[in-house]
N, C-alpha and C. Protein backbone atom coordinates (compact mmCIF):
# COMPACT_ATOMS: atom_id res chain seq x y z
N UNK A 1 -32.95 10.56 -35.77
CA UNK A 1 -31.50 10.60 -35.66
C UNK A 1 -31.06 10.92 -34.24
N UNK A 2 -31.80 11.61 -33.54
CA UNK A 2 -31.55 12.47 -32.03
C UNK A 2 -31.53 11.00 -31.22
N UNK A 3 -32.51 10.36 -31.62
CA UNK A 3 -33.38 8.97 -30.83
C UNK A 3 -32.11 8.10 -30.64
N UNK A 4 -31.57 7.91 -32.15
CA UNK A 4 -30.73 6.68 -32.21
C UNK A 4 -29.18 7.00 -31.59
N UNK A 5 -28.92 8.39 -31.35
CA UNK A 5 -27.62 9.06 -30.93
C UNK A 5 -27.52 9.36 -29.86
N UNK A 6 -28.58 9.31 -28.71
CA UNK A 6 -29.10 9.17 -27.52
C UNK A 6 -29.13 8.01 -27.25
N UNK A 7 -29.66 6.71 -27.39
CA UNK A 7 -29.40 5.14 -27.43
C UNK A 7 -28.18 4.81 -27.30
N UNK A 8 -27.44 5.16 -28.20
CA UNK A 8 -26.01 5.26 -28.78
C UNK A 8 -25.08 5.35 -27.50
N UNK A 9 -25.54 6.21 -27.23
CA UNK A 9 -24.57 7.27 -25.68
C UNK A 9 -25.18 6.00 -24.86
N UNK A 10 -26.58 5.98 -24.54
CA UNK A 10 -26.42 5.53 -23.29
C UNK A 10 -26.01 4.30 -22.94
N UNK A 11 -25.90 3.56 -24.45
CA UNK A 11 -24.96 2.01 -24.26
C UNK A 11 -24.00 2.07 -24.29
N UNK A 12 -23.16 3.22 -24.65
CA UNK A 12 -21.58 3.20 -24.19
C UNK A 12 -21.62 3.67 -22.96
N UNK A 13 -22.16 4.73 -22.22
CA UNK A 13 -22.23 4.49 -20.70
C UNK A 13 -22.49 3.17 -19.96
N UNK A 14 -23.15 2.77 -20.67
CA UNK A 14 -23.81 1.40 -19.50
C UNK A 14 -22.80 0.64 -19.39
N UNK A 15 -22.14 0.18 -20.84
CA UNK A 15 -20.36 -0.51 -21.56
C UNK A 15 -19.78 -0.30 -20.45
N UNK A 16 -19.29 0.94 -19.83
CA UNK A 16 -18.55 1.37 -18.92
C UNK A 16 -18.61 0.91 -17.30
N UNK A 17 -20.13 0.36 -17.05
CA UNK A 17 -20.35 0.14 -15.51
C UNK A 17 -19.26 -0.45 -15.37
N UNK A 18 -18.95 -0.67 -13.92
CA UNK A 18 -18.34 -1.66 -13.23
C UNK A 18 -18.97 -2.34 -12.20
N UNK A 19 -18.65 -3.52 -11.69
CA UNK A 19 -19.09 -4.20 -11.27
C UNK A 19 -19.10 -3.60 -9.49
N UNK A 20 -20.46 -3.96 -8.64
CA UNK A 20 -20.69 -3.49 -7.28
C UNK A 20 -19.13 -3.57 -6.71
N UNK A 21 -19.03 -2.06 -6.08
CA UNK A 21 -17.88 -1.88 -4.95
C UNK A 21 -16.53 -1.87 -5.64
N UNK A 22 -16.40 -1.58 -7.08
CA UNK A 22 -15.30 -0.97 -7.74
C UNK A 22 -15.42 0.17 -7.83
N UNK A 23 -14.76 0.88 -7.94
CA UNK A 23 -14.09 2.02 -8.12
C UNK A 23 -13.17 2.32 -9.52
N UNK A 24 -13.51 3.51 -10.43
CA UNK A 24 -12.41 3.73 -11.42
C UNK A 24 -11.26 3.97 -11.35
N UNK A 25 -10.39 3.41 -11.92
CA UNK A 25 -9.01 3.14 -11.72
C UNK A 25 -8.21 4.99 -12.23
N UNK A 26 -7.92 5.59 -10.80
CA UNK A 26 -7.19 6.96 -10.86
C UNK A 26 -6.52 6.83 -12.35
N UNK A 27 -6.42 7.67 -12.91
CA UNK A 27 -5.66 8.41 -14.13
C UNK A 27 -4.19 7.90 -13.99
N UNK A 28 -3.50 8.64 -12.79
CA UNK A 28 -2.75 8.46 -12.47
C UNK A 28 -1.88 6.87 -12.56
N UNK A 29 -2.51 6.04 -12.00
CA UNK A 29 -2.49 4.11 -12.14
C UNK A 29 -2.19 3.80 -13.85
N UNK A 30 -3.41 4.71 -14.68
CA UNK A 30 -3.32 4.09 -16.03
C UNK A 30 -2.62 3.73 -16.89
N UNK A 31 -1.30 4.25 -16.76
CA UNK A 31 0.17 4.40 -17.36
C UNK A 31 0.84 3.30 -16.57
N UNK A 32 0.78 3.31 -15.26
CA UNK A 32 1.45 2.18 -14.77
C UNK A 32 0.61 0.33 -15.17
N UNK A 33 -0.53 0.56 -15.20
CA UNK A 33 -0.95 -0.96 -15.45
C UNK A 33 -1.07 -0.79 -17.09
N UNK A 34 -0.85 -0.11 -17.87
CA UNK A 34 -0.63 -0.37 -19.22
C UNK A 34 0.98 -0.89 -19.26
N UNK A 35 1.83 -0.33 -18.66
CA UNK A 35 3.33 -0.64 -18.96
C UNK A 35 3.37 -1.73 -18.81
N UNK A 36 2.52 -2.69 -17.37
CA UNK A 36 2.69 -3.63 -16.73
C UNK A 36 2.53 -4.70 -17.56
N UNK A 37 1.28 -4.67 -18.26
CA UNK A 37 0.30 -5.25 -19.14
C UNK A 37 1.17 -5.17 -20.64
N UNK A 38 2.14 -4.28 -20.85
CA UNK A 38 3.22 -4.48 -21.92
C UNK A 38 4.38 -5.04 -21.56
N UNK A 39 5.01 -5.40 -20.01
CA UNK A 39 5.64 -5.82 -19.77
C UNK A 39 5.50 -7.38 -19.65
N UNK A 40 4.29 -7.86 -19.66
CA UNK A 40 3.99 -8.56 -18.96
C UNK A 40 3.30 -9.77 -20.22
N UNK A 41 3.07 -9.08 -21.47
CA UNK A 41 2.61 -9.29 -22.70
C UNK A 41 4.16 -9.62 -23.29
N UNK A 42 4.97 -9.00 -23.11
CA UNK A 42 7.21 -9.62 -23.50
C UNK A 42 7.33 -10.81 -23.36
N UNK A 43 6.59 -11.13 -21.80
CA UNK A 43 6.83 -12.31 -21.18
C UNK A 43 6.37 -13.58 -21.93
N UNK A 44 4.98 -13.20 -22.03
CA UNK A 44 3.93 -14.19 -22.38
C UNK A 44 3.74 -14.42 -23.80
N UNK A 45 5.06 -13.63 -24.93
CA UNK A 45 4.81 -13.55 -26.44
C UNK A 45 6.10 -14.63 -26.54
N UNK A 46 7.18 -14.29 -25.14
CA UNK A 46 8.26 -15.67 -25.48
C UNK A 46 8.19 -16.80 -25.20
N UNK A 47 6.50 -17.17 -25.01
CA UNK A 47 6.01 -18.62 -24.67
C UNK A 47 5.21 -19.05 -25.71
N UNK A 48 4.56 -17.67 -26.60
CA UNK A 48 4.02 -18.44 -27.64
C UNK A 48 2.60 -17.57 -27.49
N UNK A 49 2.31 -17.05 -26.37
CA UNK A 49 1.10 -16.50 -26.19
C UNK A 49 0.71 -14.87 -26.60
N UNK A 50 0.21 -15.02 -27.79
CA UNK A 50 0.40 -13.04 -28.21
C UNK A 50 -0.72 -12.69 -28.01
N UNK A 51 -1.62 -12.97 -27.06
CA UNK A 51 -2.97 -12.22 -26.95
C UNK A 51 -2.65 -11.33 -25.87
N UNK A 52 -2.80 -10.44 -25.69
CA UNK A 52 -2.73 -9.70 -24.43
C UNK A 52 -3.45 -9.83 -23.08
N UNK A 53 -3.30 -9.85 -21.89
CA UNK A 53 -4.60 -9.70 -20.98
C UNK A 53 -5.40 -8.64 -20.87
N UNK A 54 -6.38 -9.02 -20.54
CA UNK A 54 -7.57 -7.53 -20.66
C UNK A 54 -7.39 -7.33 -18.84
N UNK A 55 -7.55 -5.87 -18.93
CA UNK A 55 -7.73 -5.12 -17.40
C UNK A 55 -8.69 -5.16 -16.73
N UNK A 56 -9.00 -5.86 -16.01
CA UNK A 56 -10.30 -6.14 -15.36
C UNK A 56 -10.15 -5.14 -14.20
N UNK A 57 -11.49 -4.14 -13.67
CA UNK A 57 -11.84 -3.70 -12.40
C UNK A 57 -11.98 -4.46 -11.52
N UNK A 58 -12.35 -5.01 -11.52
CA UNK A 58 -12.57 -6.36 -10.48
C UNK A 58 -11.68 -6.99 -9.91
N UNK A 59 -10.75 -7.32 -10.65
CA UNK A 59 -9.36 -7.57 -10.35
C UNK A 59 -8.38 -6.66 -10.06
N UNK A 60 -8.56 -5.48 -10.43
CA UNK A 60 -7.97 -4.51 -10.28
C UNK A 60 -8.09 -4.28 -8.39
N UNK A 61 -9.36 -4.00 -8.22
CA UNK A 61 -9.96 -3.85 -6.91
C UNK A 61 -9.76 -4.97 -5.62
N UNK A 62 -9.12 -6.23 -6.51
CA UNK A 62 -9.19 -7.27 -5.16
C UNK A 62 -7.54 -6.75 -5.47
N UNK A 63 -6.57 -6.37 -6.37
CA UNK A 63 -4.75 -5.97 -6.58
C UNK A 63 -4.63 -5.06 -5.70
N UNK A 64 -6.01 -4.22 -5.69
CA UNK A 64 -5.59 -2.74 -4.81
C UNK A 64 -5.64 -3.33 -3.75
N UNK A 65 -6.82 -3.62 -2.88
CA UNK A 65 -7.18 -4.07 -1.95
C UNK A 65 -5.92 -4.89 -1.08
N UNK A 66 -5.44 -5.75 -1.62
CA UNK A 66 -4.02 -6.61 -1.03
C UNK A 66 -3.14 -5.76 -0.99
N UNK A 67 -2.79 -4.96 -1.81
CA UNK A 67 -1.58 -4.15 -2.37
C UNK A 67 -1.47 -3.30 -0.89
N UNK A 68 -3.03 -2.32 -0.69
CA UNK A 68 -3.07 -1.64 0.45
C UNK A 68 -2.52 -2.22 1.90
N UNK A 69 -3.05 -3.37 2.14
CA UNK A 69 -3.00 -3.78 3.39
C UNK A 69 -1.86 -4.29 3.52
N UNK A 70 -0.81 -5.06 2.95
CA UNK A 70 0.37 -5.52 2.90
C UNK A 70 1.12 -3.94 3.44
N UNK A 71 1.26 -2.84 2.73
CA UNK A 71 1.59 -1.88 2.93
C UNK A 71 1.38 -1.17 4.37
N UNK A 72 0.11 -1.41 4.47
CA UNK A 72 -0.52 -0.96 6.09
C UNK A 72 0.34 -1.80 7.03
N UNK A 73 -0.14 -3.16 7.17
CA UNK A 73 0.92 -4.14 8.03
C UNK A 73 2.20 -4.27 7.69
N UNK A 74 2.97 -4.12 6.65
CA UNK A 74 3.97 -4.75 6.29
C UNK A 74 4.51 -5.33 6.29
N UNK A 75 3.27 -6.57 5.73
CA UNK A 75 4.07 -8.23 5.47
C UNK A 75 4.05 -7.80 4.20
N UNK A 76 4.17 -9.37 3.74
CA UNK A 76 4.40 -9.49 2.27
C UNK A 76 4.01 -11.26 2.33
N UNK A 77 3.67 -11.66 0.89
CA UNK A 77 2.77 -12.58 1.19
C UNK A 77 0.75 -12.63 0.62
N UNK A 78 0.40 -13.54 0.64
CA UNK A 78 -0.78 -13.80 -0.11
C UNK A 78 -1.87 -14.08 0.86
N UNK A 79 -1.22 -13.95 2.11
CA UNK A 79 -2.56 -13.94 3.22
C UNK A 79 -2.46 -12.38 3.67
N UNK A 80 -4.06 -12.30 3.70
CA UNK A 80 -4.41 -10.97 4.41
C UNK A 80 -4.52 -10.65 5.29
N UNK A 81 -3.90 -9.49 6.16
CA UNK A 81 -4.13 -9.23 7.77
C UNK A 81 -5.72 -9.77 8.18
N UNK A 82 -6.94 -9.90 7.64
CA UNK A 82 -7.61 -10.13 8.06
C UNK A 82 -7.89 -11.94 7.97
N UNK A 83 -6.84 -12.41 7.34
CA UNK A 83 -7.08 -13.91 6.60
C UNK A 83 -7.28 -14.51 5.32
N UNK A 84 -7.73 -13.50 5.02
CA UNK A 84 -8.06 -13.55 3.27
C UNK A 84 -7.07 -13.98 2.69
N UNK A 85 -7.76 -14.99 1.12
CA UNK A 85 -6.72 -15.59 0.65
C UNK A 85 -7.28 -14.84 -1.16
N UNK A 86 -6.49 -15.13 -1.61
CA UNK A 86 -6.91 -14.64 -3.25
C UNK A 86 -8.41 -14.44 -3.74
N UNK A 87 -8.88 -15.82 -3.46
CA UNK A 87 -9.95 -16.50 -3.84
C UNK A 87 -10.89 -15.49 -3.18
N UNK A 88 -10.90 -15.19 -2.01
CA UNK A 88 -11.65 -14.17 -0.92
C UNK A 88 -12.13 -13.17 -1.68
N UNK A 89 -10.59 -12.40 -1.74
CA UNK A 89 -10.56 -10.87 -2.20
C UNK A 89 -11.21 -10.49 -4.01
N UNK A 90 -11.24 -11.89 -4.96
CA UNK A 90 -11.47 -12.21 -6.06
C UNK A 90 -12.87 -12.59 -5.60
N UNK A 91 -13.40 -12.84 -4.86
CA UNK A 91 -14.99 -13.10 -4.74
C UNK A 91 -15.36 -11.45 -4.28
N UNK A 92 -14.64 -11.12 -3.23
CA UNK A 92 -15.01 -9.75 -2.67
C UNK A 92 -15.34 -8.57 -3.71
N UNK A 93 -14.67 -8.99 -5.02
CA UNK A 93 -14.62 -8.06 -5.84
C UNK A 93 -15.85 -8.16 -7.05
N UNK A 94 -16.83 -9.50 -6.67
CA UNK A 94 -17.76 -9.62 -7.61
C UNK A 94 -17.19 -10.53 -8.91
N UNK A 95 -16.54 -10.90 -8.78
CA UNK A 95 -15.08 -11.57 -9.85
C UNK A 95 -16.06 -13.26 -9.48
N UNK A 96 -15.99 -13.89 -10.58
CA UNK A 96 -16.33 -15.53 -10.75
C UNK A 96 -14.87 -15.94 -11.23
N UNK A 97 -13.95 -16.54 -10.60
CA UNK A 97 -13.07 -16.74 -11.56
C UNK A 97 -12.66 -19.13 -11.50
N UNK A 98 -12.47 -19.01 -12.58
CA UNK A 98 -11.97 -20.27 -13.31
C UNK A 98 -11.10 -20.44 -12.54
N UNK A 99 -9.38 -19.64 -12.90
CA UNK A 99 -8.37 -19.72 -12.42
C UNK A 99 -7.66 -18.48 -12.10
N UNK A 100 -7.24 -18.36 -11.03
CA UNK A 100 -6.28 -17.40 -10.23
C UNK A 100 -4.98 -17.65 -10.05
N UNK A 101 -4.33 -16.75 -9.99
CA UNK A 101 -2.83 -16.77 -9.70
C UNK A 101 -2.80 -15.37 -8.76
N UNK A 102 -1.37 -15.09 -8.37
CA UNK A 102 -1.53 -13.70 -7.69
C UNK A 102 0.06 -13.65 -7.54
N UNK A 103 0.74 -12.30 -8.26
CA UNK A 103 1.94 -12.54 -7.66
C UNK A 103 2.28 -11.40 -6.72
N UNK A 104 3.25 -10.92 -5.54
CA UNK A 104 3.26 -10.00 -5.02
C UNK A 104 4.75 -9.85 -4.41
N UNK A 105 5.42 -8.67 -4.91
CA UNK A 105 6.58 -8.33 -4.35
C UNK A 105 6.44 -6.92 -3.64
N UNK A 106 7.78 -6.73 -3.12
CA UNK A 106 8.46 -5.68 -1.87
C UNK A 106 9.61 -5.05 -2.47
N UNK A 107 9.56 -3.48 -2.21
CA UNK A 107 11.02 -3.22 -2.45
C UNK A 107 11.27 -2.45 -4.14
N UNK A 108 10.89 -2.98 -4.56
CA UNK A 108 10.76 -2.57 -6.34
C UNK A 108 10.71 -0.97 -6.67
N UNK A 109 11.39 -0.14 -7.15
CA UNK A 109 11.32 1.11 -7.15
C UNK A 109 10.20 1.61 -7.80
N UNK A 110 9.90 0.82 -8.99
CA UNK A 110 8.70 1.09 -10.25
C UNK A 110 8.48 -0.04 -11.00
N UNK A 111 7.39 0.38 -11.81
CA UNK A 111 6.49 -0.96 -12.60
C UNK A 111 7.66 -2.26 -13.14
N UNK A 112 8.67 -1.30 -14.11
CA UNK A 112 9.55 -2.43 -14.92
C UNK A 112 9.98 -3.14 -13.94
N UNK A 113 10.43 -2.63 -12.85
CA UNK A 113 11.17 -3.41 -11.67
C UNK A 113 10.92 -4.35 -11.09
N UNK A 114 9.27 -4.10 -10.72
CA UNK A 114 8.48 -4.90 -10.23
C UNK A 114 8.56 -6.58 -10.74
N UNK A 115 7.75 -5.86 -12.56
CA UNK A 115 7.66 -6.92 -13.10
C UNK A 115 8.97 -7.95 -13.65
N UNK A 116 9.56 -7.27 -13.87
CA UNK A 116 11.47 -8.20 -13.62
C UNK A 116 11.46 -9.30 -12.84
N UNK A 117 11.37 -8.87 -12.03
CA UNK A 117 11.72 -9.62 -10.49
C UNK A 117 11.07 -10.44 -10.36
N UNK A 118 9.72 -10.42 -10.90
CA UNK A 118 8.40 -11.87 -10.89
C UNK A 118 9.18 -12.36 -12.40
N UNK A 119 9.74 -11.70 -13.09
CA UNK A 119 10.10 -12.63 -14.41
C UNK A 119 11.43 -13.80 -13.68
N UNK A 120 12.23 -12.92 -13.19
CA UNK A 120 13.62 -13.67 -12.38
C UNK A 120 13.01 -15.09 -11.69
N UNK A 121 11.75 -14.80 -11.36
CA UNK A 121 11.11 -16.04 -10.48
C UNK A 121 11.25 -16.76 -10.95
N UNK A 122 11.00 -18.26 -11.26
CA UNK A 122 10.15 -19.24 -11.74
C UNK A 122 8.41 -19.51 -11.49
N UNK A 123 8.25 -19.63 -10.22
CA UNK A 123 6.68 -19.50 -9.52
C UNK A 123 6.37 -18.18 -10.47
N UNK A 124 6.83 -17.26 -10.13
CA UNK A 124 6.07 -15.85 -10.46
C UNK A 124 6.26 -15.79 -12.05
N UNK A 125 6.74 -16.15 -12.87
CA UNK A 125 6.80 -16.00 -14.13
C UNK A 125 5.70 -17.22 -14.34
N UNK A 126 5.86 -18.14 -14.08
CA UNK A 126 5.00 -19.51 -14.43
C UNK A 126 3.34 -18.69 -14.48
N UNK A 127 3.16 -17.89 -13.51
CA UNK A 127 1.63 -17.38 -13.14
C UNK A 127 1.58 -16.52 -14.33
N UNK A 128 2.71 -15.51 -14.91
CA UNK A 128 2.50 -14.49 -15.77
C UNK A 128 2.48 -15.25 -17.17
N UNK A 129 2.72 -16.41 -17.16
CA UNK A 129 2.89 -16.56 -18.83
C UNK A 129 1.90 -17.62 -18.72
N UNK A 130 1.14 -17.69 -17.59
CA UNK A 130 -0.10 -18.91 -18.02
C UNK A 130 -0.93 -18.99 -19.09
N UNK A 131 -1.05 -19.83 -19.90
CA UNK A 131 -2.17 -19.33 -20.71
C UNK A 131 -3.76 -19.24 -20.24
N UNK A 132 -3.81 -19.97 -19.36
CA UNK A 132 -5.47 -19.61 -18.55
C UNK A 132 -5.73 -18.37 -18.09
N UNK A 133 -4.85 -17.65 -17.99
CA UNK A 133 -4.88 -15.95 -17.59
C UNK A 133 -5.29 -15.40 -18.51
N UNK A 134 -6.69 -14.90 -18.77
CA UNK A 134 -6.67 -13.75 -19.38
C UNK A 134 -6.94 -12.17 -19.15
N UNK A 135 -7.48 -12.17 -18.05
CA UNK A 135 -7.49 -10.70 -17.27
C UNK A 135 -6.70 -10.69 -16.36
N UNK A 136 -6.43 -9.53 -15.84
CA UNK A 136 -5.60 -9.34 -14.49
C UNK A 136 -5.49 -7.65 -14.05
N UNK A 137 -5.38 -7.48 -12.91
CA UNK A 137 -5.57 -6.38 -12.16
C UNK A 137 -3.81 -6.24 -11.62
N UNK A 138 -3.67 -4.39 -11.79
CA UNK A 138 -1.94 -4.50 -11.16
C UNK A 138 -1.96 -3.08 -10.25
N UNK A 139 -1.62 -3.74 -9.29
CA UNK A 139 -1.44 -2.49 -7.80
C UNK A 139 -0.04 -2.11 -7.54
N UNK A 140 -0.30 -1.32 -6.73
CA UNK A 140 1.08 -0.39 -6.00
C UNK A 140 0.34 0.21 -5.08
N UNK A 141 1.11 0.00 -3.53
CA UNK A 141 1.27 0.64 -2.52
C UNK A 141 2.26 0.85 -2.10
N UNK A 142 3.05 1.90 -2.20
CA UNK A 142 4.21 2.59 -1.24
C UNK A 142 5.20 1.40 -2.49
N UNK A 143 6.08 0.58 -1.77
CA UNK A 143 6.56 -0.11 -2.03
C UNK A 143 6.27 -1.74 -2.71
N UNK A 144 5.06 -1.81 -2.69
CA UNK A 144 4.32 -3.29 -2.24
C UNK A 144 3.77 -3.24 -3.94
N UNK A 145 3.93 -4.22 -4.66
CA UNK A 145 3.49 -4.01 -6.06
C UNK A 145 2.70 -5.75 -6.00
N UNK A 146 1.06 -5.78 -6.17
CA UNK A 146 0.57 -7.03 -6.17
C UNK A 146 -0.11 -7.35 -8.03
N UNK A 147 0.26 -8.36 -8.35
CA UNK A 147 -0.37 -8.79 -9.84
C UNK A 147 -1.71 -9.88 -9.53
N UNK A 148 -2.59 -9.43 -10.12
CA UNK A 148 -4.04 -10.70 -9.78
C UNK A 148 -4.06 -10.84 -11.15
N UNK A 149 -3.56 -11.88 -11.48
CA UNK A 149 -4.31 -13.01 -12.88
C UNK A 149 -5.37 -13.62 -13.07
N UNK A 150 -6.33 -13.43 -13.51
CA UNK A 150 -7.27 -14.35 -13.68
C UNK A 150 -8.56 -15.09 -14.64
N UNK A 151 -9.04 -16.05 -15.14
CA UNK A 151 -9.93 -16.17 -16.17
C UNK A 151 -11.10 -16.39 -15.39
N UNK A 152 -12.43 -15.70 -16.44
CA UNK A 152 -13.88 -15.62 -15.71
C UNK A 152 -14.35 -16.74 -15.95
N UNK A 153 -15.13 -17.54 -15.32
CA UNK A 153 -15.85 -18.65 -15.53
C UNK A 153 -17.14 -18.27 -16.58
């Protein structure tokens, strides 16, 4: 019984890895990319689509990653001070992906806000209610709120 409850544990630890050069997503974040991920699930249930997206680290980590540096430089935009384009920062992260989207706004006080404002879009709603999306990663820096959509190959 000790044997099989020890096994037990250590495959729900292993369940848990993340993929090289992620990082666990602060406590703090968890409330905000669940709201996002319910906000964002409103969107995608008035198209017909009721599955939810799953939270990927990986994606999470290429959301942070943009989210940061936009903030550092303060552009805004899908190219990275260093050049990087989605695809980059979604490889950088150990991520295989099918299809990507990425949306990214400025200015937004908090999550609902954020995600509004990509709904107001057309482009930016079109990415949130894709149905090829099924994971996605959601950042905040300072002001700078980035969404990474994406399905694994």
């Amino acid at each position: 019984m000790i044997r099989s409850t020890a096994l037990l544990l250590i495959l729900a630890l292993a369940a848990c890895a993340l993929p090289p050069g992620t990082d666990r997503v602060p406590l703090s974040s968890t409330g905000m990319i669940a709201q996002a991920n319910t906000l964002i699930s409103v969107q995608r249930a008035g198209t017909g689509i009721i599955r939810p997206l799953v939270h990927s680290p990986a994606l999470q980590a290429a959301a942070q990653a943009h989210a940061d540096d936009l903030q550092v430089t303060g552009g805004i935009g899908h190219v990275g001070s260093d050049g990087s384009t989605l695809s980059d920062r979604i490889n950088r992260s150990s991520y295989t992906a099918c299809f990507a989207a990425e949306n990214v706004a400025r200015g937004q006080p908090d999550t609902r806000s954020a995600v509004a404002s990509w709904a107001n879009s057309p482009g930016h709603r079109a990415n949130m209610v894709n149905a090829n999306a099924t994971q996605f990663g959601f950042a905040n820096a300072g002001d700078v709120w980035v969404l990474v959509l994406a399905r694994s190959c």
